[in-house]
PDB file of N, CA and C in Angstrom:
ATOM      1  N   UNK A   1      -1.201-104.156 178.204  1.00  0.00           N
ATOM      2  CA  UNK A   1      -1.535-104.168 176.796  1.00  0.00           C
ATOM      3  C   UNK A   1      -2.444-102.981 176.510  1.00  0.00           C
ATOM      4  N   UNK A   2      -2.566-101.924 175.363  1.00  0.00           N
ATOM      5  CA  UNK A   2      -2.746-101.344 174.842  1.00  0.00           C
ATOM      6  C   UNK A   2      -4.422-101.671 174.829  1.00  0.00           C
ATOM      7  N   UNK A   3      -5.047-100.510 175.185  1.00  0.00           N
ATOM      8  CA  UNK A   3      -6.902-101.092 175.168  1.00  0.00           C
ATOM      9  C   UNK A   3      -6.928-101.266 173.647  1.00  0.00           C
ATOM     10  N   UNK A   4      -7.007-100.328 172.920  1.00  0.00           N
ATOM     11  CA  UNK A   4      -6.912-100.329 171.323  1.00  0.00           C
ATOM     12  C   UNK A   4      -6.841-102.244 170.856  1.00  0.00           C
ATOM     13  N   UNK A   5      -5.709-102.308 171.575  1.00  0.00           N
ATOM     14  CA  UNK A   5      -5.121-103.505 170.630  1.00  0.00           C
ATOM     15  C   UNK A   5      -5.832-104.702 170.948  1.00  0.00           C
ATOM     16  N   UNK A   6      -6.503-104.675 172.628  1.00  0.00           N
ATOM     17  CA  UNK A   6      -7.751-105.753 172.980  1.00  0.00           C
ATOM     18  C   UNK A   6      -8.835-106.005 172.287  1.00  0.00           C
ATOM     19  N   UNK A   7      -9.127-104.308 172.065  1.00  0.00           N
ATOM     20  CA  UNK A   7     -10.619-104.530 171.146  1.00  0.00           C
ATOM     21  C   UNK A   7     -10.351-105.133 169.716  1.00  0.00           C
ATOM     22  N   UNK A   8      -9.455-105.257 169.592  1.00  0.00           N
ATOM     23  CA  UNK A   8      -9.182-106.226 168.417  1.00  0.00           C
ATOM     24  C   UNK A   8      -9.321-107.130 167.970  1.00  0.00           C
ATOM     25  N   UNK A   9      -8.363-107.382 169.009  1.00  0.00           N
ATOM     26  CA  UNK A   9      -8.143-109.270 169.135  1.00  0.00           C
ATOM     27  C   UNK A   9      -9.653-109.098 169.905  1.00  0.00           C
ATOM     28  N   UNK A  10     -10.340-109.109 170.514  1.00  0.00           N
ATOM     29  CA  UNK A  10     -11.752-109.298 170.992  1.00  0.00           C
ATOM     30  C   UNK A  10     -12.421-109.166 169.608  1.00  0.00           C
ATOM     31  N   UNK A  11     -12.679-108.123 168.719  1.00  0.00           N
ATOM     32  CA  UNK A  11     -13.521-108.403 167.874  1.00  0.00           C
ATOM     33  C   UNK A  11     -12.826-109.604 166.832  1.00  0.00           C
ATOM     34  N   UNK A  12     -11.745-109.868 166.679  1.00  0.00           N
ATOM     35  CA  UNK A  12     -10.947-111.013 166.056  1.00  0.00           C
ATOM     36  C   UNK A  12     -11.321-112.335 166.137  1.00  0.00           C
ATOM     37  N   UNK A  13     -11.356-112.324 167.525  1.00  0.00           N
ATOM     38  CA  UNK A  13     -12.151-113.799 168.346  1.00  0.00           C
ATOM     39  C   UNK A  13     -13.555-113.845 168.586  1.00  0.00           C
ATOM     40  N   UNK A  14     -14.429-112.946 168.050  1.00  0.00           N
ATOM     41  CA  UNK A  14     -15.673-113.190 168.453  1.00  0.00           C
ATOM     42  C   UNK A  14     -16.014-113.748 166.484  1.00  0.00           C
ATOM     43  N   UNK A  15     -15.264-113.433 165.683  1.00  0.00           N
ATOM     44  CA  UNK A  15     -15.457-113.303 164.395  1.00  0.00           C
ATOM     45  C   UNK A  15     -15.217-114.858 163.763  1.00  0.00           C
ATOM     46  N   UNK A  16     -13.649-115.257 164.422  1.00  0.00           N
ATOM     47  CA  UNK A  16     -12.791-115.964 164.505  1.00  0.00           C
ATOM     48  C   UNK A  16     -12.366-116.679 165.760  1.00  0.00           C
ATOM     49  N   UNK A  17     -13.446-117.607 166.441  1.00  0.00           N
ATOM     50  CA  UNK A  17     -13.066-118.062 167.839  1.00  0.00           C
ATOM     51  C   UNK A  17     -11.670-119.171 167.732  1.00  0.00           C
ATOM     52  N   UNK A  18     -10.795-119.185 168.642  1.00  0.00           N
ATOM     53  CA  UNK A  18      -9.684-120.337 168.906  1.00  0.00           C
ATOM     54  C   UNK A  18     -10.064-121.772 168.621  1.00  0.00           C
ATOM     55  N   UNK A  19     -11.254-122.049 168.980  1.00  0.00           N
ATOM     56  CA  UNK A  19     -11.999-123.477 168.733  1.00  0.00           C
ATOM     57  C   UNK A  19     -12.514-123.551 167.268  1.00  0.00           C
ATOM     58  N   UNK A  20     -11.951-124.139 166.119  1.00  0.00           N
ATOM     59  CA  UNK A  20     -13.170-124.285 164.755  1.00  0.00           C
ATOM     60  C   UNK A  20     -13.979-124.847 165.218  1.00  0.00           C
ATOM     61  N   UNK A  21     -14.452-125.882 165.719  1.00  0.00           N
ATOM     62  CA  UNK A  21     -15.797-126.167 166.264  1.00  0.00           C
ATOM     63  C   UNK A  21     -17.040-125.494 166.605  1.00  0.00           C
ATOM     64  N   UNK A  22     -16.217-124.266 167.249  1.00  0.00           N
ATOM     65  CA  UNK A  22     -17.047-123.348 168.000  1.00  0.00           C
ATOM     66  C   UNK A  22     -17.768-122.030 167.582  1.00  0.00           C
ATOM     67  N   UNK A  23     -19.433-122.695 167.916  1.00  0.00           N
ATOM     68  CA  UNK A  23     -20.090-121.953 166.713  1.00  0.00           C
ATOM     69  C   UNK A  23     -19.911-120.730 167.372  1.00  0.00           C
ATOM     70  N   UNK A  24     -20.356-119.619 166.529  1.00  0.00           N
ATOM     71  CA  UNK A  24     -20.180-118.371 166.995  1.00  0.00           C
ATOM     72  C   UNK A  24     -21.347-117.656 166.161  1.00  0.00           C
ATOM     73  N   UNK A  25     -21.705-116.944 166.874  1.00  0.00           N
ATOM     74  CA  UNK A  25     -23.309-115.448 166.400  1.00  0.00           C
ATOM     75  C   UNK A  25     -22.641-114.609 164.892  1.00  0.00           C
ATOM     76  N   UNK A  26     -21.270-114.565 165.007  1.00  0.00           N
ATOM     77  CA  UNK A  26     -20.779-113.998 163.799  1.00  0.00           C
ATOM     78  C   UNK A  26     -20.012-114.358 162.665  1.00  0.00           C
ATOM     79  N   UNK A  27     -20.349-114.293 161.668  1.00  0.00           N
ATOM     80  CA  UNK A  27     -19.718-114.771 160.026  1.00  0.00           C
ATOM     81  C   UNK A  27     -18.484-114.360 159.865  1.00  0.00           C
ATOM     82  N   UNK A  28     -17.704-114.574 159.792  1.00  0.00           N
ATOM     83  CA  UNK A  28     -16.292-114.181 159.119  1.00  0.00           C
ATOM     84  C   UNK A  28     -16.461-113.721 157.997  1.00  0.00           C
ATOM     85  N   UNK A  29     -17.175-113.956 157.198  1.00  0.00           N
ATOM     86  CA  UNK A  29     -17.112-113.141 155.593  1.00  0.00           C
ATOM     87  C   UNK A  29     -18.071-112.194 155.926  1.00  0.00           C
ATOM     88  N   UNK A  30     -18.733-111.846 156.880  1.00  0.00           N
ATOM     89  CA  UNK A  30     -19.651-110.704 157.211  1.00  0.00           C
ATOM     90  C   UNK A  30     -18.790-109.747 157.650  1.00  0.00           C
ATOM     91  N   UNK A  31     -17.313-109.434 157.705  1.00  0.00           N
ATOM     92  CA  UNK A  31     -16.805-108.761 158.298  1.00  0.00           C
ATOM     93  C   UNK A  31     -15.607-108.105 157.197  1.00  0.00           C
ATOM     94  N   UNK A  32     -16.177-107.412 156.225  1.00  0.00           N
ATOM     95  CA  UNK A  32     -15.964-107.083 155.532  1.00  0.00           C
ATOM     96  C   UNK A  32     -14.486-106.183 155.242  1.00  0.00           C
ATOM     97  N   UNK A  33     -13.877-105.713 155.762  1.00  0.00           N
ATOM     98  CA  UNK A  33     -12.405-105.687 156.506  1.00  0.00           C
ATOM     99  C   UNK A  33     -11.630-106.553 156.630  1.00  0.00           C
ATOM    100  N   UNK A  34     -12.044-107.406 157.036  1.00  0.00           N
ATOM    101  CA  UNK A  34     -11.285-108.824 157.533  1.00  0.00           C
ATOM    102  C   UNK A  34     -11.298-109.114 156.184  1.00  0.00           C
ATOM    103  N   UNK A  35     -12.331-109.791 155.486  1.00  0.00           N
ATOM    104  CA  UNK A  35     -12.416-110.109 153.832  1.00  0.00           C
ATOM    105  C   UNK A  35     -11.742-109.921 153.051  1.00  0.00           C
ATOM    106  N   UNK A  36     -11.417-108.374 152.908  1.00  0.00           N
ATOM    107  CA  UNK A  36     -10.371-108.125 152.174  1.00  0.00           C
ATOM    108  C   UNK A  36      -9.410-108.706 152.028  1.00  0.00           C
ATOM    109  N   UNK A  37      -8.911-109.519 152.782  1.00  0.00           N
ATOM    110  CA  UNK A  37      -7.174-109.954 152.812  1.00  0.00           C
ATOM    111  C   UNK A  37      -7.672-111.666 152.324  1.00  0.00           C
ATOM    112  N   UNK A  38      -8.770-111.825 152.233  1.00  0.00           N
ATOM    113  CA  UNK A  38      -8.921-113.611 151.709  1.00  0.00           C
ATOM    114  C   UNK A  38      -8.146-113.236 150.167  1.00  0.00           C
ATOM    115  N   UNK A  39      -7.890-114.670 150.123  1.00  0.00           N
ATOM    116  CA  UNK A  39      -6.424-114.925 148.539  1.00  0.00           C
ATOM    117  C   UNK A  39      -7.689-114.497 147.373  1.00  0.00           C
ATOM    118  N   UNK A  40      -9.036-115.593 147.918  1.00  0.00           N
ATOM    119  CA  UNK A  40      -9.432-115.595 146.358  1.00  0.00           C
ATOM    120  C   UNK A  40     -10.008-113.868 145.669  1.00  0.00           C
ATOM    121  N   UNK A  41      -9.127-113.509 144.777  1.00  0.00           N
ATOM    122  CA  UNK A  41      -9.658-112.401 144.027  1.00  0.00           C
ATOM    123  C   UNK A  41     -11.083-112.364 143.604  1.00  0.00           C
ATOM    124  N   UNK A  42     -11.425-110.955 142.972  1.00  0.00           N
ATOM    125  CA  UNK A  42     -13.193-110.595 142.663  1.00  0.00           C
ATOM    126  C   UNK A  42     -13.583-110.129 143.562  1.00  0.00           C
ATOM    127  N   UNK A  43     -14.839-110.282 143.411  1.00  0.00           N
ATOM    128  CA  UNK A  43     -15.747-109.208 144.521  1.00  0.00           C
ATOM    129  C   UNK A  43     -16.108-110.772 145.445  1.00  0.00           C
ATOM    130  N   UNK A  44     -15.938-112.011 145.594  1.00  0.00           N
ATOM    131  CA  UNK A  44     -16.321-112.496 146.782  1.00  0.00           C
ATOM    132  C   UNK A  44     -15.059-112.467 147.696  1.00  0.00           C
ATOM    133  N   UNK A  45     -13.752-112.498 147.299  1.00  0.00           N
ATOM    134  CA  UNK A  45     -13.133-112.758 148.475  1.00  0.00           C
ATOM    135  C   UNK A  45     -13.301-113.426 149.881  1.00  0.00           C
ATOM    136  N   UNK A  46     -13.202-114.638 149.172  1.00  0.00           N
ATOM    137  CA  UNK A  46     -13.913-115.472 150.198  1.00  0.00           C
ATOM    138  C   UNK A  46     -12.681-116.135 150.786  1.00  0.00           C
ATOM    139  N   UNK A  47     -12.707-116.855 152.416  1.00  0.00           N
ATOM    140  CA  UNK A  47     -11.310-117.414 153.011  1.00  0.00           C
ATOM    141  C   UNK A  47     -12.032-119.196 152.625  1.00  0.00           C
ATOM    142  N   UNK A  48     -11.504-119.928 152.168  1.00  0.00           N
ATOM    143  CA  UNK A  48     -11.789-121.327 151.780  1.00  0.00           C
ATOM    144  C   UNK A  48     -11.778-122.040 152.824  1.00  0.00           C
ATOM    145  N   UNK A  49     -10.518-122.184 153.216  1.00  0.00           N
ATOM    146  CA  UNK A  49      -9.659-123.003 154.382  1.00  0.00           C
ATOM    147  C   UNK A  49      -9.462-121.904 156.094  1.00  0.00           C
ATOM    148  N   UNK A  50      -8.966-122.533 156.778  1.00  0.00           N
ATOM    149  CA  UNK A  50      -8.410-122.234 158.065  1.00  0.00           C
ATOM    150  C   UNK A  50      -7.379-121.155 157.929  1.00  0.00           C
ATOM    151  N   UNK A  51      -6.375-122.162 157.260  1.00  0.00           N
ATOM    152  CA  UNK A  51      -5.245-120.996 157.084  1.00  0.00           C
ATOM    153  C   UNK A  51      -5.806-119.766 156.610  1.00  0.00           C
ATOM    154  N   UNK A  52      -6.372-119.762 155.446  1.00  0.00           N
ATOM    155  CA  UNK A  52      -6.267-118.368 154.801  1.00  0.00           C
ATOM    156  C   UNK A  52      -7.283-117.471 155.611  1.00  0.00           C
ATOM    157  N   UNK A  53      -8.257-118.391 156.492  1.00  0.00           N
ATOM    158  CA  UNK A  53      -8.915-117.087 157.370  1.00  0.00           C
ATOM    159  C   UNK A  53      -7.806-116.790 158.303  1.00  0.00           C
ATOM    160  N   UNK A  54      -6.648-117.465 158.938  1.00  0.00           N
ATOM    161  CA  UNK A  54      -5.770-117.081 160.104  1.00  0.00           C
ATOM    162  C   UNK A  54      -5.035-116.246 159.297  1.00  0.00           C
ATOM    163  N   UNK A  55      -4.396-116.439 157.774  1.00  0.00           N
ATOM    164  CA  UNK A  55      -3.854-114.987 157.306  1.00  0.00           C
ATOM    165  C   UNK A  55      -4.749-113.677 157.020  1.00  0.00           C
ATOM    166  N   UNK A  56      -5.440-114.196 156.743  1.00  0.00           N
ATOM    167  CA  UNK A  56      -6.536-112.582 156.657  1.00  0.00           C
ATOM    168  C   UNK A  56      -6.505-112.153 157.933  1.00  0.00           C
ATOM    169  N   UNK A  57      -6.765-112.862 159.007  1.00  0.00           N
ATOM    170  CA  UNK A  57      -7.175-112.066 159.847  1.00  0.00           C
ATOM    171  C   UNK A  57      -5.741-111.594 160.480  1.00  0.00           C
ATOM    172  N   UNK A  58      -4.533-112.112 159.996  1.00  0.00           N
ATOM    173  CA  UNK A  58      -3.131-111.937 160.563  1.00  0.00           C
ATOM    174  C   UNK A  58      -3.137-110.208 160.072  1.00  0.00           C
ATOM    175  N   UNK A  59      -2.846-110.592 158.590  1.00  0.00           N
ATOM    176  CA  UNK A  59      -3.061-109.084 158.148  1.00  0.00           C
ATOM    177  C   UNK A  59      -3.551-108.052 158.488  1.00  0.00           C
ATOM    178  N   UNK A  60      -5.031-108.404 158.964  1.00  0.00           N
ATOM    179  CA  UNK A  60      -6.087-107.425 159.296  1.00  0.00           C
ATOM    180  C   UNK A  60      -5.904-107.054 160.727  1.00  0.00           C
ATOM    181  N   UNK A  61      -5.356-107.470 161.306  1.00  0.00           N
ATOM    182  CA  UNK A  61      -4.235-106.977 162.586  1.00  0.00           C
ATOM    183  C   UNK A  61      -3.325-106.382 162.527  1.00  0.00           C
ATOM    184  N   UNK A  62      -2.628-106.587 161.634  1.00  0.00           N
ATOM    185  CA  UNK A  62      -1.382-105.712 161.327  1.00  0.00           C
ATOM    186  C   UNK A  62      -1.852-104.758 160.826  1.00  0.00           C
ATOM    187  N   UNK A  63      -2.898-104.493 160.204  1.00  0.00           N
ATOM    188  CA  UNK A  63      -3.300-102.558 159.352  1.00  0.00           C
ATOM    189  C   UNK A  63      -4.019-101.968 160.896  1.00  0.00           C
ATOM    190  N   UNK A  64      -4.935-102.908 161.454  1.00  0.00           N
ATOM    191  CA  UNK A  64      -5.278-101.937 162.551  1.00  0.00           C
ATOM    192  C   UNK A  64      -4.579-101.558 163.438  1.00  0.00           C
ATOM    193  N   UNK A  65      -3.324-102.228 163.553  1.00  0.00           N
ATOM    194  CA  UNK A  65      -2.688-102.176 165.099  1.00  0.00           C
ATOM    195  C   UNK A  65      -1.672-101.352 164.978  1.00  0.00           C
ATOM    196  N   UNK A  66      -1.093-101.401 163.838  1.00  0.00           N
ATOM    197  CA  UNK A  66       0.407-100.742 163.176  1.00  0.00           C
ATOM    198  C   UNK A  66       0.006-100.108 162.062  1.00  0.00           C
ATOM    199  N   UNK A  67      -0.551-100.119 160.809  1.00  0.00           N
ATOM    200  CA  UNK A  67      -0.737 -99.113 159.585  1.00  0.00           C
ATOM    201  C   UNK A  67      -1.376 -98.236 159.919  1.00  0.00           C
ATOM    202  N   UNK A  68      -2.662 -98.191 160.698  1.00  0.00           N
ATOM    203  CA  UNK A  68      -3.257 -97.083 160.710  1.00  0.00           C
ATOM    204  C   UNK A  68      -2.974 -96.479 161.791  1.00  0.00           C
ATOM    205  N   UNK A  69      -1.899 -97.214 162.680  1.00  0.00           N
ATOM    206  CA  UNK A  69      -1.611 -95.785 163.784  1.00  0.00           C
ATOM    207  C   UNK A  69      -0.213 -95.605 163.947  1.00  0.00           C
ATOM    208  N   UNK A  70       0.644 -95.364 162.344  1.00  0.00           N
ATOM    209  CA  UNK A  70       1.388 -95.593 162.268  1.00  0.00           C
ATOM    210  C   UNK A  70       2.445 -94.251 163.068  1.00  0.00           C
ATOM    211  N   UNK A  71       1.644 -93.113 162.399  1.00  0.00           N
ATOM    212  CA  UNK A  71       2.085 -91.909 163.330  1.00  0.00           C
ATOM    213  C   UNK A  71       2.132 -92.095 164.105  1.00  0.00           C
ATOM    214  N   UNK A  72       1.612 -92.569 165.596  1.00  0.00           N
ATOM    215  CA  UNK A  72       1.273 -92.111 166.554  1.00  0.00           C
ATOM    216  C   UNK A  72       1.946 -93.404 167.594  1.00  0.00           C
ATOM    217  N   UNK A  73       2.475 -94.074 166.659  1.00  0.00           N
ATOM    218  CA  UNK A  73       3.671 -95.429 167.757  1.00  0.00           C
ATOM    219  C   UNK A  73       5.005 -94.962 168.027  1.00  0.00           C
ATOM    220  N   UNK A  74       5.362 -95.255 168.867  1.00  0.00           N
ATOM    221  CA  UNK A  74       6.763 -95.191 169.141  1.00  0.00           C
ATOM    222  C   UNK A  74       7.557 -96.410 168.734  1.00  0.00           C
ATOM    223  N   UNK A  75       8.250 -97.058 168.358  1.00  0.00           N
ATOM    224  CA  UNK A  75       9.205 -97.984 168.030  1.00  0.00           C
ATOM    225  C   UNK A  75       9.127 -98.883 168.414  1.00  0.00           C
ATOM    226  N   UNK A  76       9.195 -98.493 169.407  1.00  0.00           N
ATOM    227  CA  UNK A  76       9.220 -99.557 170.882  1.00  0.00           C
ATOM    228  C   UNK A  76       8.011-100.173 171.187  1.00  0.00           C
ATOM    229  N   UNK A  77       6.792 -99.846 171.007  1.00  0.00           N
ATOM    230  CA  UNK A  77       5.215 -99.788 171.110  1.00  0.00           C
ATOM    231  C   UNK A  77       5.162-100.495 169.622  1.00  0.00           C
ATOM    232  N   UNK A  78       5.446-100.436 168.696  1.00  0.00           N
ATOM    233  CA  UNK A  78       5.362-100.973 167.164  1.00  0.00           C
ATOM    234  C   UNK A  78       5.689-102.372 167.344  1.00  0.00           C
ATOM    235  N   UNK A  79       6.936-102.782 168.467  1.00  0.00           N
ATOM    236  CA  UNK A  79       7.765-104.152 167.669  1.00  0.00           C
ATOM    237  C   UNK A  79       6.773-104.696 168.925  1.00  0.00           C
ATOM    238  N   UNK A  80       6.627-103.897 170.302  1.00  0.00           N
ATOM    239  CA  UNK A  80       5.571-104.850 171.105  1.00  0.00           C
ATOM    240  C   UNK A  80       4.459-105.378 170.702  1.00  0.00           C
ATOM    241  N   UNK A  81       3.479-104.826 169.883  1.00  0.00           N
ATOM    242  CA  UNK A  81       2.327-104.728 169.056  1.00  0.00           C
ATOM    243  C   UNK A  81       2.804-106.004 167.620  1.00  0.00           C
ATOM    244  N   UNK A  82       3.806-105.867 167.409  1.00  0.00           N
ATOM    245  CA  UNK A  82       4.234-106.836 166.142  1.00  0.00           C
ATOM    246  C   UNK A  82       4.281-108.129 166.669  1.00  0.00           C
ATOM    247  N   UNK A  83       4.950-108.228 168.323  1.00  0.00           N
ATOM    248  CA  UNK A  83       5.217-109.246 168.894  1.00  0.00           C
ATOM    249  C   UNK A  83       4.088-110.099 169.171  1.00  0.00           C
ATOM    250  N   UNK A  84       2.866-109.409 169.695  1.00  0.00           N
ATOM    251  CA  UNK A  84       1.854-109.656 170.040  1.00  0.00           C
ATOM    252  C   UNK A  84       1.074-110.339 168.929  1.00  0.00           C
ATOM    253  N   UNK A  85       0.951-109.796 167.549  1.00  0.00           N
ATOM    254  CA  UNK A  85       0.390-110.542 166.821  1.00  0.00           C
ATOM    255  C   UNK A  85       0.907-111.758 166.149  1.00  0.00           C
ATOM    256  N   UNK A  86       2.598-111.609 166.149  1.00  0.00           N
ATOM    257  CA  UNK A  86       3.343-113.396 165.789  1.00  0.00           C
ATOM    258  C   UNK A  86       2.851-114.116 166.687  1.00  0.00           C
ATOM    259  N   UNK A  87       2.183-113.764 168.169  1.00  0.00           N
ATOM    260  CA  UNK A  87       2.435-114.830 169.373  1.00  0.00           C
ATOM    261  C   UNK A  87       0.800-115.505 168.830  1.00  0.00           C
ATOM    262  N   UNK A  88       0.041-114.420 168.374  1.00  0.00           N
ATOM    263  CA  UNK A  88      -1.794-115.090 168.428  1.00  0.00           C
ATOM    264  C   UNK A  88      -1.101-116.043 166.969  1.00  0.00           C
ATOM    265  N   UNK A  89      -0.231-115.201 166.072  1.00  0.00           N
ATOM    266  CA  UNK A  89      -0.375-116.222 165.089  1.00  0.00           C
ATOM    267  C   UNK A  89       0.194-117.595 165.096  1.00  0.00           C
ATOM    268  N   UNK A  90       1.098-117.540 165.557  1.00  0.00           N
ATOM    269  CA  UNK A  90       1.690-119.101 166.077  1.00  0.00           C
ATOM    270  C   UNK A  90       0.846-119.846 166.972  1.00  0.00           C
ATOM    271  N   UNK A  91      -0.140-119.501 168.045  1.00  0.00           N
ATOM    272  CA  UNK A  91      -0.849-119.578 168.744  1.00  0.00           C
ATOM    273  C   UNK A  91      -2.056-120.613 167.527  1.00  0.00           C
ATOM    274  N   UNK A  92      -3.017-120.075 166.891  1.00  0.00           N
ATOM    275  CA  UNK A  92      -3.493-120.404 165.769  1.00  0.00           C
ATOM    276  C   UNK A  92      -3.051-121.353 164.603  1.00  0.00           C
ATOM    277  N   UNK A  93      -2.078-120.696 164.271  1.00  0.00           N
ATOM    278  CA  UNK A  93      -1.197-122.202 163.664  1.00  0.00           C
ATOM    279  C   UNK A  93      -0.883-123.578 164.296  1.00  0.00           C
ATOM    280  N   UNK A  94      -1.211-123.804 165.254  1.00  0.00           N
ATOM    281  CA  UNK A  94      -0.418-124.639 166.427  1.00  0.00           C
ATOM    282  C   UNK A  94      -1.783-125.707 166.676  1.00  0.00           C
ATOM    283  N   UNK A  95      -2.733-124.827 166.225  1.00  0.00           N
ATOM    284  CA  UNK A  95      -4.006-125.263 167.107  1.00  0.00           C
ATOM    285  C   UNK A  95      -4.516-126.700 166.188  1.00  0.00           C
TER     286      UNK A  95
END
């Protein structure tokens, strides 16, 4: 796996741990990137529910992993990288 694409999902899961239970040192709405993609419009953009933090943060995987390095993938490296993030997201959904 791609180092790039670890530090991701690592900062993903320290933001957003697998366990809701599980407290964590960092805010999800402190992560202002991630935020962006919550539904509710305005300047809070806030995620309400579970789901909509697992789509924000779905999204916010897909711009770092694939939009912004969009030049610089090969095809083949794109659909692996695509694959990778359906698997955390089903992964999450499941939970």
């Amino acid at each position: 796996m791609d180092y790039k694409l670890c530090g991701r999902f690592r900062t993903l899961r320290a933001f957003f741990p697998d366990e809701s239970d599980k407290s964590t040192d960092y805010d999800f709405h402190n992560n202002g990137s991630i935020r962006n993609y919550c539904p509710n419009g305005g300047s809070e953009n806030k995620c309400n529910t579970e789901v909509d933090k697992i789509n924000a943060a779905c999204l916010w995987l897909f711009e770092q992993i694939i939009i912004n390095n969009i030049d610089s993938l090969s095809k083949e490296k794109s659909e692996v990288f695509i694959i990778y993030i359906m698997i955390w997201l089903s992964y999450m959904l499941n939970l």
